[in-house]
C-alpha atoms as a PDB file:
ATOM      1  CA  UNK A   1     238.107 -12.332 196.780  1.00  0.00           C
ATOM      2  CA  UNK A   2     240.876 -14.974 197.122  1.00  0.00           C
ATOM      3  CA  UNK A   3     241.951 -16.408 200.537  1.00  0.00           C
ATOM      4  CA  UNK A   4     245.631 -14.947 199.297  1.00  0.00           C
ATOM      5  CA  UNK A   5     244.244 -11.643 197.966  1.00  0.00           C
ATOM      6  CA  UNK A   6     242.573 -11.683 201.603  1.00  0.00           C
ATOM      7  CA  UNK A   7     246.170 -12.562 202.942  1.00  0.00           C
ATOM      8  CA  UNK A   8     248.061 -10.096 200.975  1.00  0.00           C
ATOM      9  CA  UNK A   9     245.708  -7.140 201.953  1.00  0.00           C
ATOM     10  CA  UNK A  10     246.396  -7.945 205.960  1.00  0.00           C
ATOM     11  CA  UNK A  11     250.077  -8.163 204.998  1.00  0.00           C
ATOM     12  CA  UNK A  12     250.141  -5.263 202.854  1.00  0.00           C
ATOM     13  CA  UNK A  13     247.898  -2.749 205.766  1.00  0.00           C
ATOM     14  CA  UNK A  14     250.566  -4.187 208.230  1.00  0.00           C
ATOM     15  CA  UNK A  15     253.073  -3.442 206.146  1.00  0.00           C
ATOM     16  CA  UNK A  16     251.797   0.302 204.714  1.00  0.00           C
ATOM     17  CA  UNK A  17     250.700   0.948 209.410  1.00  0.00           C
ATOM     18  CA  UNK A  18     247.373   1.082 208.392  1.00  0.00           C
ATOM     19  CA  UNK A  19     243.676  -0.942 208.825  1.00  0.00           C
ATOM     20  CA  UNK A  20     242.460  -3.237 205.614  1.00  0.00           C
ATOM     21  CA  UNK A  21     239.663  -0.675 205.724  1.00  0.00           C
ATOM     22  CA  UNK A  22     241.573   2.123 205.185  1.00  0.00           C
ATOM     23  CA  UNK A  23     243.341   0.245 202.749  1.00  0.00           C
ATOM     24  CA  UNK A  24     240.645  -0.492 200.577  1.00  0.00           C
ATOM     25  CA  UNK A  25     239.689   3.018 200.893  1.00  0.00           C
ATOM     26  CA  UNK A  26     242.402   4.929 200.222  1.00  0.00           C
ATOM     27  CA  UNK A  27     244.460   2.764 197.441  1.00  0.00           C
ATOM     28  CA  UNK A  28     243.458   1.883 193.904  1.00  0.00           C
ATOM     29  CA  UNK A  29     243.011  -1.549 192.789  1.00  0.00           C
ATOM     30  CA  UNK A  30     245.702  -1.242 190.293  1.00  0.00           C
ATOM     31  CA  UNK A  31     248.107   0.096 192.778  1.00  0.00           C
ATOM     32  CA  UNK A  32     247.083  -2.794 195.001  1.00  0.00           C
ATOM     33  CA  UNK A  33     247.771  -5.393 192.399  1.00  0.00           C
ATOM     34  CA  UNK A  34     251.464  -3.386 191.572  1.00  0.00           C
ATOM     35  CA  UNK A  35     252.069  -3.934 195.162  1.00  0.00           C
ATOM     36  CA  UNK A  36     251.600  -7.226 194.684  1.00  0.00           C
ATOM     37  CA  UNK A  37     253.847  -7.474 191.538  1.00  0.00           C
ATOM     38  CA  UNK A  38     255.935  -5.611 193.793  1.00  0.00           C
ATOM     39  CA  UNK A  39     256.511  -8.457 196.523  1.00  0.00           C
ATOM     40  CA  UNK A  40     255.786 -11.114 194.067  1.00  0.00           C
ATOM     41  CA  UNK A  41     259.217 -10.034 192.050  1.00  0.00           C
ATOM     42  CA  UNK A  42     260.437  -9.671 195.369  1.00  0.00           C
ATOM     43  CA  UNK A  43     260.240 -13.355 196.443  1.00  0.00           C
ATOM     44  CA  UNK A  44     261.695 -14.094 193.316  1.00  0.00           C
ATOM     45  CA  UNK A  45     264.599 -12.760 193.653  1.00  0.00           C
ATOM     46  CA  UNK A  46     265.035 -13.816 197.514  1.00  0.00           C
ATOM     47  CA  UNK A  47     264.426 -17.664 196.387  1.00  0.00           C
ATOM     48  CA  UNK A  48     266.825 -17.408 193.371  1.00  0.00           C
ATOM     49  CA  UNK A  49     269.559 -15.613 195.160  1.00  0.00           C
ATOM     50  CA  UNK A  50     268.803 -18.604 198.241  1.00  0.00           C
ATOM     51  CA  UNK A  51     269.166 -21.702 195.349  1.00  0.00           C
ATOM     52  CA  UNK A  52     272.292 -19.594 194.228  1.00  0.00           C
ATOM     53  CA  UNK A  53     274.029 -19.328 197.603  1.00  0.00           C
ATOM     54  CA  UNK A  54     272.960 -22.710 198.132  1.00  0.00           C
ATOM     55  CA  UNK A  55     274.246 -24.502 194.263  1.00  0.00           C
ATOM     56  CA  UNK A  56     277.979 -22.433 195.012  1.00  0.00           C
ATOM     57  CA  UNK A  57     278.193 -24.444 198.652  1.00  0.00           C
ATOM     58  CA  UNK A  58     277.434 -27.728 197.312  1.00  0.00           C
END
């Protein structure tokens, strides 16, 4: 596993209030990569809509 899969899983448990190891045994692996589309998309959208704000100041 990847150091950021490794990441993402402690983010997502935090996230979900639960342990990686219930995690791992309660949620699918492709749910667990949708999440990450999920939050991926997510980021997107926060960085374009930052560059945005930030291109209609200047």
């Amino acid at each position: 596993m990847e150091t950021t899969d490794l990441e993402f899983e402690f983010y997502l448990a935090d996230r979900l209030g639960m342990t990686v190891a219930r995690l791992r045994r309660e949620m699918t692996a492709q749910e667990f990569m949708e999440w990450g589309v999920y939050y991926g998309r997510k980021a997107q959208k926060q960085e374009l809509a930052m560059l945005q704000a930030k291109s209609s100041r200047g």
